[in-house]
Protein backbone atom coordinates (compact mmCIF):
# COMPACT_ATOMS: atom_id res chain seq x y z
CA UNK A 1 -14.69 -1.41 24.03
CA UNK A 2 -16.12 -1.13 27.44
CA UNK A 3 -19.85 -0.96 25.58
CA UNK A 4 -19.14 -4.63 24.92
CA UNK A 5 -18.67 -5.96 28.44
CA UNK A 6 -21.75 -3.88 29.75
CA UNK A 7 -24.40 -4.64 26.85
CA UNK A 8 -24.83 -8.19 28.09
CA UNK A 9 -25.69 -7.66 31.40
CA UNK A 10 -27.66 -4.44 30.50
CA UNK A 11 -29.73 -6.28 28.36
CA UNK A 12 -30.70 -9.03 30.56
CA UNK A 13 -31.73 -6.16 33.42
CA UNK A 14 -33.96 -5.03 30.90
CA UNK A 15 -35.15 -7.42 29.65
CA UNK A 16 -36.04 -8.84 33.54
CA UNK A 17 -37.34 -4.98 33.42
CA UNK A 18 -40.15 -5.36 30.99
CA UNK A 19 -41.20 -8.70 32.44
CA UNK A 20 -41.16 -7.20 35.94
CA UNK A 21 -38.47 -9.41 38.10
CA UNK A 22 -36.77 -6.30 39.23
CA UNK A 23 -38.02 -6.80 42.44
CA UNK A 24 -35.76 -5.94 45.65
CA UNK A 25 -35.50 -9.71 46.07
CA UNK A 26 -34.11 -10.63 42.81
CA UNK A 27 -31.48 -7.96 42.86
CA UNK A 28 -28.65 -10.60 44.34
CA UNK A 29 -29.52 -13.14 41.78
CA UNK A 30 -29.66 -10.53 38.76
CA UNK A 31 -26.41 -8.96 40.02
CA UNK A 32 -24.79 -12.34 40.12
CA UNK A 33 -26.01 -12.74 36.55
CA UNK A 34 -25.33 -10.15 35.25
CA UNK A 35 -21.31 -10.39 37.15
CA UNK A 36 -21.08 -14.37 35.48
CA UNK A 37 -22.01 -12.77 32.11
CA UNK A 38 -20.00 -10.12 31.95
CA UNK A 39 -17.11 -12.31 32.86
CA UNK A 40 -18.32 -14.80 29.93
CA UNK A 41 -17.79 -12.05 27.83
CA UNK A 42 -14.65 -10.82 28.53
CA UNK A 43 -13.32 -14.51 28.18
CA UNK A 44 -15.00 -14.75 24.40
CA UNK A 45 -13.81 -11.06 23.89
CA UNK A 46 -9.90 -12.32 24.64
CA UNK A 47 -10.68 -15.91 23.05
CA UNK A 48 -11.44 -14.04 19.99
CA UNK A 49 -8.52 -11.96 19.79
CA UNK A 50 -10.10 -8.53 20.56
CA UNK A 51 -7.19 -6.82 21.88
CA UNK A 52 -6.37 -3.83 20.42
CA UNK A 53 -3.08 -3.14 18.43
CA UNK A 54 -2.54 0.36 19.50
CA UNK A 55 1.33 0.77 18.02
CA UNK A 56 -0.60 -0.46 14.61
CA UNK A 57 -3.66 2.47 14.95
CA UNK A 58 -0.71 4.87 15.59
CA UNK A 59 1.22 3.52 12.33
CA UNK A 60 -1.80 3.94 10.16
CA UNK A 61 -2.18 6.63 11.35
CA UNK A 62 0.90 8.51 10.47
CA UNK A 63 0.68 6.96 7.31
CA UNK A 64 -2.58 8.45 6.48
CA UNK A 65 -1.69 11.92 7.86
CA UNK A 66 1.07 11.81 5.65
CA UNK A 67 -0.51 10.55 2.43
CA UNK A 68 -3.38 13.17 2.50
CA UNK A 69 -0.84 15.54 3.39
CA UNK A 70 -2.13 16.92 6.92
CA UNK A 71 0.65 16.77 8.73
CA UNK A 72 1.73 18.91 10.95
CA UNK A 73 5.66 18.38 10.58
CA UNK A 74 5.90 16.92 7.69
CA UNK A 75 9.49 15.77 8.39
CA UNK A 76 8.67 14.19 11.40
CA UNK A 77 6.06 12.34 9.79
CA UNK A 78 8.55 10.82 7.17
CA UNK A 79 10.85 10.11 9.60
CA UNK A 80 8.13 7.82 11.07
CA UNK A 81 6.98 6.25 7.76
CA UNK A 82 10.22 5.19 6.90
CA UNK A 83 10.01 3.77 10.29
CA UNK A 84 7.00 1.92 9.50
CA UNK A 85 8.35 0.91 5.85
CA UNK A 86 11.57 -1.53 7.96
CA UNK A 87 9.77 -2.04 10.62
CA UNK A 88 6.81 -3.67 8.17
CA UNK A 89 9.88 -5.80 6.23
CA UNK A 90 11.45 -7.01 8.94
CA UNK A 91 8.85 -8.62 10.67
CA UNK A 92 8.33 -12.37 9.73
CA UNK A 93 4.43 -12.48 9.32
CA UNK A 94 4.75 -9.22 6.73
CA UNK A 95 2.69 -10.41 3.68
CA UNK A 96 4.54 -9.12 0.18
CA UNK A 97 0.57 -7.72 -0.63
CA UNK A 98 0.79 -5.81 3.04
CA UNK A 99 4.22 -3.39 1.83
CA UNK A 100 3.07 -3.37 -1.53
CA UNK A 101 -0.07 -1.21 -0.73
CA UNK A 102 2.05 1.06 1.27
CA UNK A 103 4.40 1.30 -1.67
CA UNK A 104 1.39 2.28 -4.25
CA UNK A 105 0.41 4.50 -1.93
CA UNK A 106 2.92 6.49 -1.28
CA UNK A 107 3.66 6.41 -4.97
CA UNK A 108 0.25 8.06 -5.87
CA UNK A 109 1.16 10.74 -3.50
CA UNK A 110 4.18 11.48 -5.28
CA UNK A 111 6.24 10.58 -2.52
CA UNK A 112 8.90 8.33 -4.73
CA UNK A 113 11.76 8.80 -2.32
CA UNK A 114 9.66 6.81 0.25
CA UNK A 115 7.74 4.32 -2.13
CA UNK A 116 11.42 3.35 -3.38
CA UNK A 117 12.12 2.38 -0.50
CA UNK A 118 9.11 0.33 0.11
CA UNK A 119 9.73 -0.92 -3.00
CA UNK A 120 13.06 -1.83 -2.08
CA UNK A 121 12.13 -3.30 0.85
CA UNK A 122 9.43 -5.57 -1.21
CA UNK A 123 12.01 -6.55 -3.69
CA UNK A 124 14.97 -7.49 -1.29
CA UNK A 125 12.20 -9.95 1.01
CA UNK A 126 9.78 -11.42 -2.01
CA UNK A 127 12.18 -10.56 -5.65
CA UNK A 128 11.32 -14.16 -6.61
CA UNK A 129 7.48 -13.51 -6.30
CA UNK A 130 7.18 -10.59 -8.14
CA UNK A 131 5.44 -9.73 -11.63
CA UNK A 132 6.88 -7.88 -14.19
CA UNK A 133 4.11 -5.70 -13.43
CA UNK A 134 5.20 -4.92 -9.59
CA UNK A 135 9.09 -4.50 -10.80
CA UNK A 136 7.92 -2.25 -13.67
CA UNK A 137 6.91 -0.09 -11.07
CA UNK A 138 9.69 -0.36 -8.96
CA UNK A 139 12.15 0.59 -12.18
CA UNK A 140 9.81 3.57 -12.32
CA UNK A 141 9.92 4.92 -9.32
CA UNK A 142 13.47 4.78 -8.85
CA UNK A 143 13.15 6.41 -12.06
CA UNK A 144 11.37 9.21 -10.77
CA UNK A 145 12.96 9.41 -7.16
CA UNK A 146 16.53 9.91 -9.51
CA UNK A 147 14.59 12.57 -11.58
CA UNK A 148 14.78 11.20 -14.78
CA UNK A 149 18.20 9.69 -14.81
CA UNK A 150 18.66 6.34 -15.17
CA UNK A 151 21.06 4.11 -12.80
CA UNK A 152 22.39 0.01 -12.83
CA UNK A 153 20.13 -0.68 -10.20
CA UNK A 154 16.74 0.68 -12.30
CA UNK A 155 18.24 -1.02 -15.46
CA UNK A 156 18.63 -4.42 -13.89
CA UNK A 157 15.04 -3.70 -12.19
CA UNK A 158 13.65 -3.00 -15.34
CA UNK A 159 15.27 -5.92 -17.47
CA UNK A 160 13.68 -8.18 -14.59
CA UNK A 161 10.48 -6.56 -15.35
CA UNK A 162 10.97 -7.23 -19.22
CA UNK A 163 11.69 -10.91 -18.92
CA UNK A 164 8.65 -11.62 -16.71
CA UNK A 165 6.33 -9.61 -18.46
CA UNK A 166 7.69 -8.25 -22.33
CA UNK A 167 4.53 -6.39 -23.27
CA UNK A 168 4.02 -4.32 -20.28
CA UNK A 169 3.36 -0.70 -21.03
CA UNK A 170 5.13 0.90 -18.35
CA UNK A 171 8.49 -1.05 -18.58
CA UNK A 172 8.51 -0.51 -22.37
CA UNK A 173 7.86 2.98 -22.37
CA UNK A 174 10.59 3.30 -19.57
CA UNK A 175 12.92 1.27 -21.88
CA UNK A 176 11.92 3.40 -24.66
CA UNK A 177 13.54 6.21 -22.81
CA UNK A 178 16.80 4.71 -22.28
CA UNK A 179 17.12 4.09 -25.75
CA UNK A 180 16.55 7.19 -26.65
CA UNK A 181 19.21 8.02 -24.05
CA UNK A 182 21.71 5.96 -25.61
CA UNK A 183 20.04 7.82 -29.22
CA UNK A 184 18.60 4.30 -30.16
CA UNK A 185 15.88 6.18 -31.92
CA UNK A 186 14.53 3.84 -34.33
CA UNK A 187 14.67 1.50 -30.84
CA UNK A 188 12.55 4.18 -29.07
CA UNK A 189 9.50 4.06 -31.81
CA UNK A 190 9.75 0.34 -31.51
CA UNK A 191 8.75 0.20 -28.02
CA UNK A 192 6.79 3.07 -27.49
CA UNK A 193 4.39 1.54 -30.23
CA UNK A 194 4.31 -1.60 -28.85
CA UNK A 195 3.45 -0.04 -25.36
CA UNK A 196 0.55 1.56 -27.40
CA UNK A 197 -1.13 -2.04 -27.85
CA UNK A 198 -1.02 -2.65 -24.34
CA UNK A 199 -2.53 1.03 -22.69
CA UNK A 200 -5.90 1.44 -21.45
CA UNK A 201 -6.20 4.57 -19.85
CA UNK A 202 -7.01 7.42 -23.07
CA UNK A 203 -4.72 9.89 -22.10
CA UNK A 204 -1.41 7.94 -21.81
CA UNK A 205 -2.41 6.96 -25.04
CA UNK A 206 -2.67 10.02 -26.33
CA UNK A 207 0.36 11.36 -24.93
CA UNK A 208 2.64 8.28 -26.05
CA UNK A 209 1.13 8.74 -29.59
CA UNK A 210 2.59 12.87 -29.66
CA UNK A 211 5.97 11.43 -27.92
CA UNK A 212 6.05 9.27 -31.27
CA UNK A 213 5.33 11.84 -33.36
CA UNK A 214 7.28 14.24 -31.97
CA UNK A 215 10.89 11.53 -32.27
CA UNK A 216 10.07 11.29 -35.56
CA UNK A 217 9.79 14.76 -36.32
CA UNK A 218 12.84 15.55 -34.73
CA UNK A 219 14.55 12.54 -36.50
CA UNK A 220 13.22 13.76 -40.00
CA UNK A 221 15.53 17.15 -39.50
């Protein structure tokens, strides 16, 4: 940021330039000047908070390195996002919105062992903020992290998630699939085709529709 403390002072000896005061007898003056307002700007420049959080660069980082998937030691790197993840939780100015986009992140990057735990994290500090839409989520990724098996914790996640929001697509569809579990097939339909009403996107449509089809072929036999 040094660019900021010289422009202002740089300026006004050009300025003085063009107009042709750059005369050996105004140097003092123009040095002075050009001293006063580069201290006036380092003042406004701390006034205004432009320190620079360099343990936050480093954080974000990591955290971009490995989302994209660039990093070096992988490993490492998760080591240091799970870092991030408590560090981020524990701190008492942590907005719920702030681990929340690190948890959908790391989520879209398939990295469910890590986005449960920012999950987790988000739960345990704002549970009684939370949409059914964020816990349905949560249910599913712990879903996913367990590969496919179903535990209390993602049950009572995912009953949370029903109560709050009873038509969302993603808890019902998860729901479905613990009925089915338990062989509740008629159960299953129920609330796969009511998840139907509530997709957008064309091919999780289409894919629930088969999963229908494909129960009630099996039932038929």
């Amino acid at each position: 940021m040094i660019f900021v403390y010289l422009f202002v002072p740089l300026l006004i000896f050009f300025y003085l330039s063009l107009r042709g005061l750059t005369k050996l007898e105004l140097k003092k003056p123009l040095y002075a000047i050009s001293f006063l307002c580069t201290l006036i700007t380092l003042f406004i420049y701390k006034e205004l908070g432009g320190g620079v959080n360099y343990s936050l660069l480093y954080d974000q980082e990591i955290l971009n390195r490995f989302i994209v998937d660039k990093s070096i030691n992988k490993q490492q790197d998760a080591i240091e996002v799970e870092r991030i993840i408590l560090e981020m939780s524990n701190k008492e100015e942590t907005q719920a919105g702030e681990i929340y986009l690190v948890a959908k992140r790391l989520e879209k990057a398939n990295e469910n062992e890590l986005a449960s735990l920012a999950f987790e994290q988000l739960y345990g500090s704002f549970k009684d903020e939370l949409g059914g839409t964020v816990l349905a989520e949560y249910a599913q990724v712990m879903f996913l992290k367990e590969e496919g098996k179903f535990n209390s914790k993602i049950e009572k996640v995912l009953k949370e998630a029903l109560t709050k929001s009873p038509n969302n697509p993603s808890a019902l569809t998860l729901q479905g699939l613990k009925e089915l579990e338990n062989k509740n097939v008629d159960l299953t339909i129920k609330l796969w085709t009511q998840a139907l009403d509530f997709l957008e996107n064309e091919r999780d449509i289409s894919e629930l529709k088969i999963s229908i089809e494909t129960i009630k072929k099996l039932k038929n036999q």
